[in-house]
Structures are given as C-alpha cells and as structure tokens.
C-alpha atoms as a PDB file:
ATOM      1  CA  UNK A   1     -49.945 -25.777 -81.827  1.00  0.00           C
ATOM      2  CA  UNK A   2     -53.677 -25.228 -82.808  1.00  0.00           C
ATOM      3  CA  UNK A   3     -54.721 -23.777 -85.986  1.00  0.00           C
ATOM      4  CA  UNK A   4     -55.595 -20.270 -86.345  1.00  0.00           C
ATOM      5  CA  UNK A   5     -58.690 -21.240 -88.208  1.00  0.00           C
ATOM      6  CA  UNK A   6     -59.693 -23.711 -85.468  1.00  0.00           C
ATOM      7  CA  UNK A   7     -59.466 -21.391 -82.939  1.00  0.00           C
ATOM      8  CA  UNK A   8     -61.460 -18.566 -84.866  1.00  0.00           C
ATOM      9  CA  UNK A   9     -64.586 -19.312 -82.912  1.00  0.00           C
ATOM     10  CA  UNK A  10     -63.398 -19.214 -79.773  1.00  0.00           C
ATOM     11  CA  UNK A  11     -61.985 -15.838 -80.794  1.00  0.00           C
ATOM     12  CA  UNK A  12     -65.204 -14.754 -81.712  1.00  0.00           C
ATOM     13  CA  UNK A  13     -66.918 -15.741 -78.398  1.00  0.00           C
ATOM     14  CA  UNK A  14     -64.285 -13.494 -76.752  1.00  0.00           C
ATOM     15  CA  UNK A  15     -64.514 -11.094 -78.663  1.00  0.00           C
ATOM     16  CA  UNK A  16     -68.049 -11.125 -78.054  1.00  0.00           C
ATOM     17  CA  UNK A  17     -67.486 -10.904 -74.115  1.00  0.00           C
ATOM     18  CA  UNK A  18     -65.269  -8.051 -74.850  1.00  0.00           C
ATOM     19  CA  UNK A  19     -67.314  -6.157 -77.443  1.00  0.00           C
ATOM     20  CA  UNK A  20     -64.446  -5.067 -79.682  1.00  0.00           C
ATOM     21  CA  UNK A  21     -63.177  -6.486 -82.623  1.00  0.00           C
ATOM     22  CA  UNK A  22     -59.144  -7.475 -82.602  1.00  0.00           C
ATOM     23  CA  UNK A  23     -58.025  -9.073 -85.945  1.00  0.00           C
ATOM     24  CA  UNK A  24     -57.467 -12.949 -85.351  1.00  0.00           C
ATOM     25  CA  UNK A  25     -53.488 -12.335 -85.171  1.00  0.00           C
ATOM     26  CA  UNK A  26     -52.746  -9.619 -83.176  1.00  0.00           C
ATOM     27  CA  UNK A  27     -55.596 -11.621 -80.039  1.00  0.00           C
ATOM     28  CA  UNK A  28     -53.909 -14.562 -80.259  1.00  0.00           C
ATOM     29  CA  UNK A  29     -50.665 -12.722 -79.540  1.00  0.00           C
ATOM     30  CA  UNK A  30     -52.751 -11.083 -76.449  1.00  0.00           C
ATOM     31  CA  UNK A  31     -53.685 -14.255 -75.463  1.00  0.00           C
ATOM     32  CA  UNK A  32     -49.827 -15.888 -75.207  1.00  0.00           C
ATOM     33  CA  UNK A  33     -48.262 -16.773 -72.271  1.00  0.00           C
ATOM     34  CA  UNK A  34     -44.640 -16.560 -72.247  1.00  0.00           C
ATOM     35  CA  UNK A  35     -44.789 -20.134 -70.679  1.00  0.00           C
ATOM     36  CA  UNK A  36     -46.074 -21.446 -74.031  1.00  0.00           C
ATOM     37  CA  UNK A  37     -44.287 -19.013 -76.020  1.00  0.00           C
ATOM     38  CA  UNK A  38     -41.085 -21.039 -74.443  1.00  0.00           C
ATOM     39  CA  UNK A  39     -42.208 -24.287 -74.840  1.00  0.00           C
ATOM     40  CA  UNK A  40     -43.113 -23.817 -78.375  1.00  0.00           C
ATOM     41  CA  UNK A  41     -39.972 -22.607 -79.925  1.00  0.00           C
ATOM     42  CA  UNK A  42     -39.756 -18.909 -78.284  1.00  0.00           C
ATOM     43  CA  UNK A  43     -42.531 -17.654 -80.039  1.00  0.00           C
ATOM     44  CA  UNK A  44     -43.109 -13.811 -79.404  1.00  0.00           C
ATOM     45  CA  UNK A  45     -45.335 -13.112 -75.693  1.00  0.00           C
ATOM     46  CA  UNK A  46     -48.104 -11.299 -75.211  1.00  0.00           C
ATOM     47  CA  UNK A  47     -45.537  -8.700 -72.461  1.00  0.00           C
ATOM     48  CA  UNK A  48     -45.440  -6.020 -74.683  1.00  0.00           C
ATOM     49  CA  UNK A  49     -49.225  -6.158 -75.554  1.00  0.00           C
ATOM     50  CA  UNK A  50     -49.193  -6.353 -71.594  1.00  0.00           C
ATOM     51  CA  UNK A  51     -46.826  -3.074 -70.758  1.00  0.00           C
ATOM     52  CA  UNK A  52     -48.919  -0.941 -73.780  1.00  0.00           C
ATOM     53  CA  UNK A  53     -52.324  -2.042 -72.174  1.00  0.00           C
ATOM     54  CA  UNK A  54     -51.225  -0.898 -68.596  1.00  0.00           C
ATOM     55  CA  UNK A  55     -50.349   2.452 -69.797  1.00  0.00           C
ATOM     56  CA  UNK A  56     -54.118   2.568 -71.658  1.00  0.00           C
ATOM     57  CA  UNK A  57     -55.995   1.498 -68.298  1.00  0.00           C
ATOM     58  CA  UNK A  58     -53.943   3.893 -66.474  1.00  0.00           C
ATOM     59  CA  UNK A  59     -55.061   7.237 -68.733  1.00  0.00           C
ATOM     60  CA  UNK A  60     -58.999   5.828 -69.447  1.00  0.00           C
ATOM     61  CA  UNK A  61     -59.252   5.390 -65.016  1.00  0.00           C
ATOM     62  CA  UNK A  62     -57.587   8.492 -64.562  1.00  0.00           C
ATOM     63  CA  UNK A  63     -59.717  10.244 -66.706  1.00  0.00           C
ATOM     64  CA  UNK A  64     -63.084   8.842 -65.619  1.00  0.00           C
ATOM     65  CA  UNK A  65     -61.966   9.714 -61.810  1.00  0.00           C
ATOM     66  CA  UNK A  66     -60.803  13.083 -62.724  1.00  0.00           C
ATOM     67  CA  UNK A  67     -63.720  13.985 -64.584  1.00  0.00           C
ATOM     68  CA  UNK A  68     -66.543  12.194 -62.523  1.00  0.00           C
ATOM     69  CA  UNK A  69     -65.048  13.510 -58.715  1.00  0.00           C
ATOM     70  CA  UNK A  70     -63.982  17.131 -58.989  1.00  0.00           C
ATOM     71  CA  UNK A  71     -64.257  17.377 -55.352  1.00  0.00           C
ATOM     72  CA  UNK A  72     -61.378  14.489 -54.839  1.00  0.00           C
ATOM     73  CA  UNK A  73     -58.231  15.637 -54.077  1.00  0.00           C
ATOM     74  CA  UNK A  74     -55.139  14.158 -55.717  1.00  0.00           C
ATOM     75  CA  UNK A  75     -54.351  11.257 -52.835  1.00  0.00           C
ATOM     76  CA  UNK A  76     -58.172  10.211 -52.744  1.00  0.00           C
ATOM     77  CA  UNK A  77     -57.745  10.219 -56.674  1.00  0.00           C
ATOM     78  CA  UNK A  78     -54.638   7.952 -56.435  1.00  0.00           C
ATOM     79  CA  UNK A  79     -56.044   6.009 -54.214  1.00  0.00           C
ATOM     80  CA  UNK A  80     -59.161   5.086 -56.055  1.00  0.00           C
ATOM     81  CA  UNK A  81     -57.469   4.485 -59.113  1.00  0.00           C
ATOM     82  CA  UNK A  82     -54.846   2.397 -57.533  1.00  0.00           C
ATOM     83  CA  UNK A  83     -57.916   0.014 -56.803  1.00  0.00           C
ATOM     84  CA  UNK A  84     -58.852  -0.050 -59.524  1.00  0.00           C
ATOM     85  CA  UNK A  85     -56.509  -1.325 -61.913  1.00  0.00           C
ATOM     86  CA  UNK A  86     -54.748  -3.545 -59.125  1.00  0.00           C
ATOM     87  CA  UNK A  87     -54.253  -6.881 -60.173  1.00  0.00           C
ATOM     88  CA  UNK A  88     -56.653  -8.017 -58.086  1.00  0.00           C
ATOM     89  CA  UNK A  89     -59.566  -6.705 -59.136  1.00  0.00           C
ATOM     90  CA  UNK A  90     -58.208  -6.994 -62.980  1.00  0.00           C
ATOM     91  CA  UNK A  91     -58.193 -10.914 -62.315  1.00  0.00           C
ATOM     92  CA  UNK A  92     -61.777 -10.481 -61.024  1.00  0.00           C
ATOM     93  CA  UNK A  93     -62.725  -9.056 -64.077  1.00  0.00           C
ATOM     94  CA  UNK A  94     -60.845 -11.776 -66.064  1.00  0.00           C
ATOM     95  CA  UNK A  95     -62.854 -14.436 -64.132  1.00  0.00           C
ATOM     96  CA  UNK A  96     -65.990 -12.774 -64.535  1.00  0.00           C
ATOM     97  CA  UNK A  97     -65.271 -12.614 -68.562  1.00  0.00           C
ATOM     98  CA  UNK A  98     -63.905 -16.482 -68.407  1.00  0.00           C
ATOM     99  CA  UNK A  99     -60.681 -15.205 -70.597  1.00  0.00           C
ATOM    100  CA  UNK A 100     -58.968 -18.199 -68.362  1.00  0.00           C
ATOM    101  CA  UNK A 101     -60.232 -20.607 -71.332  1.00  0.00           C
ATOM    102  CA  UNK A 102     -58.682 -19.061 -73.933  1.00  0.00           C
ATOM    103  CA  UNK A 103     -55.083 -17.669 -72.414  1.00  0.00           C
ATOM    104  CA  UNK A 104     -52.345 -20.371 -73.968  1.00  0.00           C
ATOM    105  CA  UNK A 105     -50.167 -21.427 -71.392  1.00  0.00           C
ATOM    106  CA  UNK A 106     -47.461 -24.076 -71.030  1.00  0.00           C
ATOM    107  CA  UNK A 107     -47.874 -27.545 -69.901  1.00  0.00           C
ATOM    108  CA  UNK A 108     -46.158 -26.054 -66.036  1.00  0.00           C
ATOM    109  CA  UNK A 109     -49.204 -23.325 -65.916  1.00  0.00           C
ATOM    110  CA  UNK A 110     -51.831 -26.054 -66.989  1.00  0.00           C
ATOM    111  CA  UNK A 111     -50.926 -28.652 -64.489  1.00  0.00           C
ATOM    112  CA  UNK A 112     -50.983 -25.865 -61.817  1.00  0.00           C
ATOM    113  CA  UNK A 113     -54.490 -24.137 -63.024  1.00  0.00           C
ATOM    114  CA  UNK A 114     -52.705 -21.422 -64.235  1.00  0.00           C
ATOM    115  CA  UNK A 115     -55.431 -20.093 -66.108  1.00  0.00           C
ATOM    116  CA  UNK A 116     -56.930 -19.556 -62.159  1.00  0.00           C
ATOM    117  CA  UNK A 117     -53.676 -17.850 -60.941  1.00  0.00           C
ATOM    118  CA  UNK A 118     -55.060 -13.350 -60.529  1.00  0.00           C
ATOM    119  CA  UNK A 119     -51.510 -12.533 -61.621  1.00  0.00           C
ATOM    120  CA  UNK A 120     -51.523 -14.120 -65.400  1.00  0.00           C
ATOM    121  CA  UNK A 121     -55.423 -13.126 -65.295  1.00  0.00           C
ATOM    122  CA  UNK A 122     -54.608  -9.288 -65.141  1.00  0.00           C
ATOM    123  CA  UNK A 123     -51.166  -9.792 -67.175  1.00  0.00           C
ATOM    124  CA  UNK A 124     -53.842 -11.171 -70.100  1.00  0.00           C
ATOM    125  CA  UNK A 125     -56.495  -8.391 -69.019  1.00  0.00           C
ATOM    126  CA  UNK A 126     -53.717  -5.537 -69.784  1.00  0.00           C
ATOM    127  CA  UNK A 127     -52.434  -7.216 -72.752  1.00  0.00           C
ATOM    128  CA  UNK A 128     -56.097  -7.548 -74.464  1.00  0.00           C
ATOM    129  CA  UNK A 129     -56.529  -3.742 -73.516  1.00  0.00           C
ATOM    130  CA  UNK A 130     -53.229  -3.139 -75.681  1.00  0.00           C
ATOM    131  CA  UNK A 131     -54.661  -5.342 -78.117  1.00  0.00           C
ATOM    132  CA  UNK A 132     -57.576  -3.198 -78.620  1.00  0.00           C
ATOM    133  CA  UNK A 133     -55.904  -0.032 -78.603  1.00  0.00           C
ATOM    134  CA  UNK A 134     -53.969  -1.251 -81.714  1.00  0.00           C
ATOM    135  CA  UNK A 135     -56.540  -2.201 -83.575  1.00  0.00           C
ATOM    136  CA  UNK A 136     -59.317   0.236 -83.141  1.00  0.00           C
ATOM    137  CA  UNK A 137     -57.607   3.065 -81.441  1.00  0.00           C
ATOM    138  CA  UNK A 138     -57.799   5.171 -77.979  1.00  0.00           C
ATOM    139  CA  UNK A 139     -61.362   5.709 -78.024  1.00  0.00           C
ATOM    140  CA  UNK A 140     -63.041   2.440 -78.771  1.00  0.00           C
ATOM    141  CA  UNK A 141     -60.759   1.131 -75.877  1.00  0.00           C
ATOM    142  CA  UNK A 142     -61.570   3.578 -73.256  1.00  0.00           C
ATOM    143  CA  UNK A 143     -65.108   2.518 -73.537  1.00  0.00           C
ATOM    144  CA  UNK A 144     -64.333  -0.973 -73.918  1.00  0.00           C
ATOM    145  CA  UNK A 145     -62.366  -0.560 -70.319  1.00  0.00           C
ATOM    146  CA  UNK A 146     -65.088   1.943 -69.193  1.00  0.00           C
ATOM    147  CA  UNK A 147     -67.512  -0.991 -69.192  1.00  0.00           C
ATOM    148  CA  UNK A 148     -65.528  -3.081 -67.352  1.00  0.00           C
ATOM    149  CA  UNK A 149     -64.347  -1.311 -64.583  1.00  0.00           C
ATOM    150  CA  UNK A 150     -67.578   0.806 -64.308  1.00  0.00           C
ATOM    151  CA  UNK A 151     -68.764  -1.229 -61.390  1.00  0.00           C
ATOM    152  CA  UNK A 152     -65.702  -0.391 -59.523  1.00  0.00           C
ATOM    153  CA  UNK A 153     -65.427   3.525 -60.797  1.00  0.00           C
ATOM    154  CA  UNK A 154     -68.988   3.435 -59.122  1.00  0.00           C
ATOM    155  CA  UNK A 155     -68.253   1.685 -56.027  1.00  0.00           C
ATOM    156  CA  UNK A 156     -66.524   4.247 -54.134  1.00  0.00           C
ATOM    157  CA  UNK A 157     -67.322   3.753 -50.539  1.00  0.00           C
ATOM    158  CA  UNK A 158     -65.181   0.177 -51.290  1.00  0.00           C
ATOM    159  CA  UNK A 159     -62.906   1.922 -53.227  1.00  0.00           C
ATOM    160  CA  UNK A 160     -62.073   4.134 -50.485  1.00  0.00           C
ATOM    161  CA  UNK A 161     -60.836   1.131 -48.411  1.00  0.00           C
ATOM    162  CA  UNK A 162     -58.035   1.225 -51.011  1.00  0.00           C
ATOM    163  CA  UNK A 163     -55.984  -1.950 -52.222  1.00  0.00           C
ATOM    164  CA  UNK A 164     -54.792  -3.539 -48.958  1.00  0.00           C
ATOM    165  CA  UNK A 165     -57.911  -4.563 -47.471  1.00  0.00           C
ATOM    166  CA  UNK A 166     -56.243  -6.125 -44.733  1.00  0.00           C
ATOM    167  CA  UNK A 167     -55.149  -3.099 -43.258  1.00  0.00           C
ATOM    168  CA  UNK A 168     -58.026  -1.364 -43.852  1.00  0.00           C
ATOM    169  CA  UNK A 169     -60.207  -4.040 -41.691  1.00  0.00           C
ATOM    170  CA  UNK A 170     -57.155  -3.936 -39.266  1.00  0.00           C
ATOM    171  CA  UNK A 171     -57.433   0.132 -38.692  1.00  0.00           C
ATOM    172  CA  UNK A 172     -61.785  -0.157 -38.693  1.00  0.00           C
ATOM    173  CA  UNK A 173     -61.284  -2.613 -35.982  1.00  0.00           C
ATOM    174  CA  UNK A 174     -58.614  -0.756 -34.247  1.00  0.00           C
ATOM    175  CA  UNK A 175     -60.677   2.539 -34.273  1.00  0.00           C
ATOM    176  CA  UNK A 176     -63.897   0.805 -33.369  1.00  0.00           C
ATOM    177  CA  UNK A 177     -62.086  -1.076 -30.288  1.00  0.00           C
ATOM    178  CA  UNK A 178     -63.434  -4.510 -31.749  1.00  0.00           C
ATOM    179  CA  UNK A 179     -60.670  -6.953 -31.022  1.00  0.00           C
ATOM    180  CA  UNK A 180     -57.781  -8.678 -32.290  1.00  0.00           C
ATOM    181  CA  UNK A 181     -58.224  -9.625 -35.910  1.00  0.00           C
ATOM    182  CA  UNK A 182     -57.077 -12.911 -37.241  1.00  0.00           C
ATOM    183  CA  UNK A 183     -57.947 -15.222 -39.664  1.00  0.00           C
ATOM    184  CA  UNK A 184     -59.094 -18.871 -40.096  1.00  0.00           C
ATOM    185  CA  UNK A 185     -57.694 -20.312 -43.475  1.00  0.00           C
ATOM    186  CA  UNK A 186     -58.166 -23.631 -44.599  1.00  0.00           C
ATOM    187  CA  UNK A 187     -56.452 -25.340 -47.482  1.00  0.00           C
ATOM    188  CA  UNK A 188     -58.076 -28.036 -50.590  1.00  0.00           C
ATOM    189  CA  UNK A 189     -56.807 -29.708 -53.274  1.00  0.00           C
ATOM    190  CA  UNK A 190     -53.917 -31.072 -54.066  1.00  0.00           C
ATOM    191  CA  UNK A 191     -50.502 -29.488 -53.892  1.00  0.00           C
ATOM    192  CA  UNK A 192     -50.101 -28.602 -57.593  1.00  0.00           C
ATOM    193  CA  UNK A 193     -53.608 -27.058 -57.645  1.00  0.00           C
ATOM    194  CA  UNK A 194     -54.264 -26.109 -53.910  1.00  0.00           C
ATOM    195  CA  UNK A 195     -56.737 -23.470 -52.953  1.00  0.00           C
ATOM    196  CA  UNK A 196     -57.427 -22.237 -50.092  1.00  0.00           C
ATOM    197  CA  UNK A 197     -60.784 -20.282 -47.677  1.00  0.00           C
ATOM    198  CA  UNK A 198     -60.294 -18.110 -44.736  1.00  0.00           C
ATOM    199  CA  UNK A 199     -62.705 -16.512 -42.806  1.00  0.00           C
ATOM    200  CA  UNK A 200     -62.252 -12.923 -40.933  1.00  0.00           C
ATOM    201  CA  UNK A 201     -62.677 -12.780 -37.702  1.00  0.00           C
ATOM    202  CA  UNK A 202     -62.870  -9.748 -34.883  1.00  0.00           C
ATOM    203  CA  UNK A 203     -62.402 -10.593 -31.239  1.00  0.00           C
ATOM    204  CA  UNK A 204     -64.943 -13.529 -30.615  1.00  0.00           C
ATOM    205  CA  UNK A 205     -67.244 -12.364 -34.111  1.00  0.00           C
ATOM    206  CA  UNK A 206     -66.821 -14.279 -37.398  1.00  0.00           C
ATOM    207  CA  UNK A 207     -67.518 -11.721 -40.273  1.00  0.00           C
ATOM    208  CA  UNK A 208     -67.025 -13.050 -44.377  1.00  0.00           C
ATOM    209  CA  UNK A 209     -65.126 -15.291 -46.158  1.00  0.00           C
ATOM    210  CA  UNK A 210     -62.572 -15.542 -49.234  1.00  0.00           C
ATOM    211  CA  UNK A 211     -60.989 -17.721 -51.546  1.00  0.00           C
ATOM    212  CA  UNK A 212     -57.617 -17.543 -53.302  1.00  0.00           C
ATOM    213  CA  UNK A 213     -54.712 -19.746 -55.233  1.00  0.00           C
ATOM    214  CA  UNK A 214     -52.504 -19.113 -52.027  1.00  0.00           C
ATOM    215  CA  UNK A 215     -53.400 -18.050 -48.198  1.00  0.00           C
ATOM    216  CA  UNK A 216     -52.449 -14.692 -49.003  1.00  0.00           C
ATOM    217  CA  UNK A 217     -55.168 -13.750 -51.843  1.00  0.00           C
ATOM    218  CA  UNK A 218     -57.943 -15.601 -49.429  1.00  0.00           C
ATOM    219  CA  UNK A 219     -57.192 -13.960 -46.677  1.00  0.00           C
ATOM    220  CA  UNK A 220     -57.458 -10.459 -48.815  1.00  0.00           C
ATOM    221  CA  UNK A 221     -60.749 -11.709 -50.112  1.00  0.00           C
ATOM    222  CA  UNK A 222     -62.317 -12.390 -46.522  1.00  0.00           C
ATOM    223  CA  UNK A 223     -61.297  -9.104 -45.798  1.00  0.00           C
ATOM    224  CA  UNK A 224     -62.666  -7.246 -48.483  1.00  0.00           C
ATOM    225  CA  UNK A 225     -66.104  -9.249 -48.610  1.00  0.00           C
ATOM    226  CA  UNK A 226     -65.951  -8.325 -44.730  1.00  0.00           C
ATOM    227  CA  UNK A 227     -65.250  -4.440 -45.174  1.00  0.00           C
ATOM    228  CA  UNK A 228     -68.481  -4.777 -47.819  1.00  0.00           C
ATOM    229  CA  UNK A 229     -70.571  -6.533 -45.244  1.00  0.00           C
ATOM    230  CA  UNK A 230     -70.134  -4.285 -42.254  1.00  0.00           C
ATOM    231  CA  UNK A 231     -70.431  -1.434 -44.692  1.00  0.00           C
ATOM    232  CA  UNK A 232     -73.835  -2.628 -46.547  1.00  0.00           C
ATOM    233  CA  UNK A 233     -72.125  -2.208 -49.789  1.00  0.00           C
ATOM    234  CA  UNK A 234     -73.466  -4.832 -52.162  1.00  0.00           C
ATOM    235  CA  UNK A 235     -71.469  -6.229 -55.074  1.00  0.00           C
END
C-alpha cells in the first residue's frame, strides 16, 4: 500500500483539476475502489462517499435547471437533468479530468483497464463530489459541480435528445423516413482490455462514430456524436 506522504502530490495535482481542497484522508477514501479495499485487508470503500455525492449532484443540477429554464416544464426538467448526471456523461467528465490515474483499484480492475471502465469513472466522480461536500460544505461543491457540468447545463438542444441516444437517432430517422438504422462495430485489443468502434449508419448514409469498453457504450457514442452532427451542435 503506498504512503500517504508519497501520494501527497498526486493529491495535489487533483486537487488542482478539481479546484477544491479535500484533506489528504478523507480523498484518498474518495479515491478507493472496493476492489482494492478487498484485496488489501477490507479496508473501508469509497460507496458511501459515492451514495452522499449522488444526492449533492442531484440538488446542485436540479437547481441550476430550475432556476436557469423557468419556461421548462417538469418532464423536460427531468429529462435534462437525467442527462446530465448519467453515468455516462459523469465518466466523460472523469476522462476529461484524468481522475483514472489516481482511482486505487485491485489487481482484477488493473489488468482489465479498469480505470477506463464509465461505470467506476462516475462511481469515483460522485464519491469526490461527497468528498467535497464534507470538507468544505454545500456551497463550495455546487460550484465545484457547476463547473463541471456547465458545458452540459448549456448544451440543451443535446440534452433534449435525453440519455438513450439510440432511441433518439432511431425516432429522428423514423420521423424523417431515412432508413433502417444499424450499426457497424468493430472490436481491438485483447480480450482482457478489448475496446471497441462503431459507426451509425441510416439507410445507405454513414453518419459518426464512437468508442466504448463494450459494443454497447460505442454504439451509444456513434449515436450521440451522430445526433450532434446532423444537429450542428458542436462539443
């Protein structure tokens, strides 16, 4: 198990990326995987920091749509905010920060790039917001989560297509009389660390790709880089 004082200044650097400060203890708890919490003795996991963050991201969301849309009615609302904090885009926010490097996982997650995988990226993204909240409170945190969902809070024509951007492509095409949709996906790697790329396409037109750990999350990705494209939404 690494020091605490070795791993200060990686701390530091995330801290930086985060722009709050979380005493060295309570991040490192943030940062735990119950993976390595397992293989090192059953050491505590960062799952409660995870279900206390969830709850945070839920009220400072809900707030900034409330407040910034007071022409949205409830469903749009939902809807928006459903995007929002869905793991998806949490991971994508994960990845953007690079908190992959510093999440301590077991020896299982490592060999299969588990610092990659969206689901333990947004488990780690919620437990850092709890984090936060615990050491500098409700306000601090909201703007700390302000900042990094802003992009999304602002792109609302995308937002609009909701979570399942599959079915939104599949109902644009449908209404538009474009064609069956389908996918091309194509796999890399090897089996322990496999990813994969599929491409959208619309009757006889290719439209965007994605990428993703599993067939599923590319396929999701084409589609959403697709619904951007035909829309002229740029990200």
């Amino acid at each position: 198990m690494p020091s605490s004082r070795k791993a200060v200044p990686e701390h530091e650097e995330l801290l930086k990326r985060l722009g709050v400060e979380i005493d060295t203890g309570t991040l490192r708890l943030a940062l735990t995987h119950r993976s390595y919490a397992y293989e090192n003795g059953g050491i505590p996991t960062n799952e409660r920091l995870e279900f206390l963050g969830d709850s945070v991201l839920g009220f400072s969301v809900t707030d900034a749509l409330f407040r910034d849309n007071p022409d949205l009615a409830e469903g749009e609302l939902a809807k928006r905010r459903s995007a929002v904090v869905s793991t998806r885009a949490l991971a994508a926010i994960g990845r953007e920060l690079g908190i992959g490097e510093f999440i301590l996982l077991g020896q299982g997650e490592l060999l299969t790039d588990g610092k990659n995988k969206s689901s333990i990226l947004a488990d780690t993204m919620e437990a850092l917001i709890g984090a936060s909240y615990l050491c500098n409170g409700i306000e601090v945190t909201r703007k700390m989560v302000l900042r990094l969902v802003g992009p999304l809070l602002k792109d609302s024509a995308a937002l609009g297509a909701a979570t399942d951007w599959k079915t939104s492509i599949q109902e644009y095409a449908a209404s538009q009389h474009l064609g069956q949709v389908r996918y091309e996906v194509v796999g890399d790697g090897p089996d322990h660390a496999r990813s994969y790329r599929a491409t959208l396409l619309i009757g006889r037109l290719s439209y965007a790709s994605g990428e993703g750990n599993s067939k599923k999350e590319a396929e999701q990705n084409a589609a959403a880089n697709s619904w951007r494209e035909i829309h002229g939404i740029q990200v």
